[in-house]
Protein backbone atom coordinates (compact mmCIF):
# COMPACT_ATOMS: atom_id res chain seq x y z
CA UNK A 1 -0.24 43.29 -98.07
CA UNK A 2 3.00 43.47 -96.10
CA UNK A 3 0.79 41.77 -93.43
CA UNK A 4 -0.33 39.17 -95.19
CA UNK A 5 3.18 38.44 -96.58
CA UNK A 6 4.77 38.28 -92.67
CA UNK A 7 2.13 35.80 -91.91
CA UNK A 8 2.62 33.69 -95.28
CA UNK A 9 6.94 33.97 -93.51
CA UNK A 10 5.54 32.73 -90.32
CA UNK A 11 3.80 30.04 -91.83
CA UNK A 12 6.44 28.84 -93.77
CA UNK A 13 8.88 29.00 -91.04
CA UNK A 14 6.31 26.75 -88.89
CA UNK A 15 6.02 24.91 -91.90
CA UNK A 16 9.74 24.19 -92.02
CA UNK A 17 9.90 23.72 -88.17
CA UNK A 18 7.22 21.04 -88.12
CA UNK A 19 8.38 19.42 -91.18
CA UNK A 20 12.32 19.13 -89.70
CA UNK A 21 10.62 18.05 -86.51
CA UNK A 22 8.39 15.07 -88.63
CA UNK A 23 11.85 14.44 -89.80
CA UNK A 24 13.70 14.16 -86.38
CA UNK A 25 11.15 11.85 -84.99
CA UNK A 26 10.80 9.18 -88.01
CA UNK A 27 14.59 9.29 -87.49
CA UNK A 28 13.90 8.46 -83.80
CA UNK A 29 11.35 5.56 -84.89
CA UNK A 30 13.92 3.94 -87.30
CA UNK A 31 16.19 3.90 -84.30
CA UNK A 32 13.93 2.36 -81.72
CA UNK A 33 12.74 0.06 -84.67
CA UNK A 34 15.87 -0.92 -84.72
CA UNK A 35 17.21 -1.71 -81.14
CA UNK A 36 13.19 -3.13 -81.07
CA UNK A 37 14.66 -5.57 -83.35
CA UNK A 38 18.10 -6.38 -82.02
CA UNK A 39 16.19 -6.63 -78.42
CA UNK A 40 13.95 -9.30 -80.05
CA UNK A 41 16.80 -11.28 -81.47
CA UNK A 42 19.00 -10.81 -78.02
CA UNK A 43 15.49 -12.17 -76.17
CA UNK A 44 15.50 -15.07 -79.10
CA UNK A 45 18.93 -15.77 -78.07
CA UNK A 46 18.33 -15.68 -74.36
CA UNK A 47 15.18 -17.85 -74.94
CA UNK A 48 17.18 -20.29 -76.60
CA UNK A 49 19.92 -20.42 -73.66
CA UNK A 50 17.60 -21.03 -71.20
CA UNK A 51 16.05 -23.91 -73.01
CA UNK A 52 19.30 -25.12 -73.44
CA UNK A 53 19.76 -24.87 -69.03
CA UNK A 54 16.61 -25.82 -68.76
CA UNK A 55 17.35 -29.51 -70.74
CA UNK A 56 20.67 -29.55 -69.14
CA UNK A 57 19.08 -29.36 -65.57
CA UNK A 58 16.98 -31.68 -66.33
CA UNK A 59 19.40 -34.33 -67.88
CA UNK A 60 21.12 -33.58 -64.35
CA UNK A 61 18.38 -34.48 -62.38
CA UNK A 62 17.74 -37.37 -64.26
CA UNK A 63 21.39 -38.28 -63.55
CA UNK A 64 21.29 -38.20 -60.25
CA UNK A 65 17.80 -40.07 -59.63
CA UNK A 66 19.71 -42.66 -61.60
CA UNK A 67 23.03 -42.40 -59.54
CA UNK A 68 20.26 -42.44 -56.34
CA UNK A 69 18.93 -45.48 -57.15
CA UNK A 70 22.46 -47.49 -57.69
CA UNK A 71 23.46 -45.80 -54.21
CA UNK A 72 20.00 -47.58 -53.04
CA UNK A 73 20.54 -50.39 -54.35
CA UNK A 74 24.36 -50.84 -53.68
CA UNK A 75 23.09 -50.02 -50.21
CA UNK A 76 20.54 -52.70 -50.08
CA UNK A 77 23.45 -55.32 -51.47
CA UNK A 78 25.92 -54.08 -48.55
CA UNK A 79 22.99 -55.03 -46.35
CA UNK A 80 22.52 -58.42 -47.86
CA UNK A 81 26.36 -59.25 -47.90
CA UNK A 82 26.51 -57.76 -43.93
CA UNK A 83 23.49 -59.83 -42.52
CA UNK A 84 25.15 -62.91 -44.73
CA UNK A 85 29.01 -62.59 -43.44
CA UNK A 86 26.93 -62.09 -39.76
CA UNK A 87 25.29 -65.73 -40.09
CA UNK A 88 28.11 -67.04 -41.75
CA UNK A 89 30.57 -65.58 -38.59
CA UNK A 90 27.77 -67.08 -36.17
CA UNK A 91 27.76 -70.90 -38.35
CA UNK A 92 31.56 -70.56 -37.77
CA UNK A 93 31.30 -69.69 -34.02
CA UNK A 94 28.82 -72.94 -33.89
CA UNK A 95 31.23 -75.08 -35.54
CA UNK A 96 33.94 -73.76 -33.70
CA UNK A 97 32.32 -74.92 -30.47
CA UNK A 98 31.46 -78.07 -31.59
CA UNK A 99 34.92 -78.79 -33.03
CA UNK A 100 35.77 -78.04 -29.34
CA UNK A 101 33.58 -80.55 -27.92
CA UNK A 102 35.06 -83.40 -30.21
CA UNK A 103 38.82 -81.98 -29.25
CA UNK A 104 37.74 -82.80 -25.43
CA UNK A 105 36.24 -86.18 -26.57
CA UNK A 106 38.64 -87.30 -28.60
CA UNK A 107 41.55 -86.10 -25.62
CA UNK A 108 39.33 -88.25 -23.54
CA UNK A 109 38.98 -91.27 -26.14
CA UNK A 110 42.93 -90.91 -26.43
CA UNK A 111 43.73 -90.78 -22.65
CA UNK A 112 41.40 -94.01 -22.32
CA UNK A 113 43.39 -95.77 -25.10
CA UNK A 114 46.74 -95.18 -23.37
């Protein structure tokens, strides 16, 4: 009998020792339940920045295809005005020579009339 009552003690005390242990770990799971869900909302939130740099990088690159193609363009205009203000210095070289030539006939016209 006094067997039988030490083992019912030892049970009991097992008992107790498992049941504070159950409790210790479900205390455990709330926490990682827990920072489970405040991870998930930080990773919601990180999600969300990087969408946000994502649209901004690509509103950049837009940007500058757009600032690319006035730099083209302006580039192609330069071009245009440069060749033109080369033929128009070349006309004016052409007419400065002739000009020239009617100087020298015109000297010789008025050395004939005096």
């Amino acid at each position: 009998l006094a067997q039988s009552e030490c083992d019912r003690n030892g049970l009991k005390e097992n008992v107790d020792s498992l049941q504070a242990s159950l409790s210790n770990v479900q205390e455990e799971c709330a926490t990682l339940t827990n920072d489970k869900e405040g991870m998930s909302v930080e990773i919601e939130n990180l999600n969300s920045e990087l969408d946000e740099a994502k649209e901004a990088l690509s509103a950049a690159a837009s940007s500058k295809a757009d600032v690319q193609l006035k730099l083209e363009e302006n580039e192609s205009r330069l071009s245009k005005a440069l060749s033109d203000l080369e033929e128009a210095a070349a006309a004016h070289q052409l007419v400065d020579g002739e000009n020239a030539g009617f100087r020298e006939k015109l000297e010789l016209v008025q050395a004939q009339l005096d």
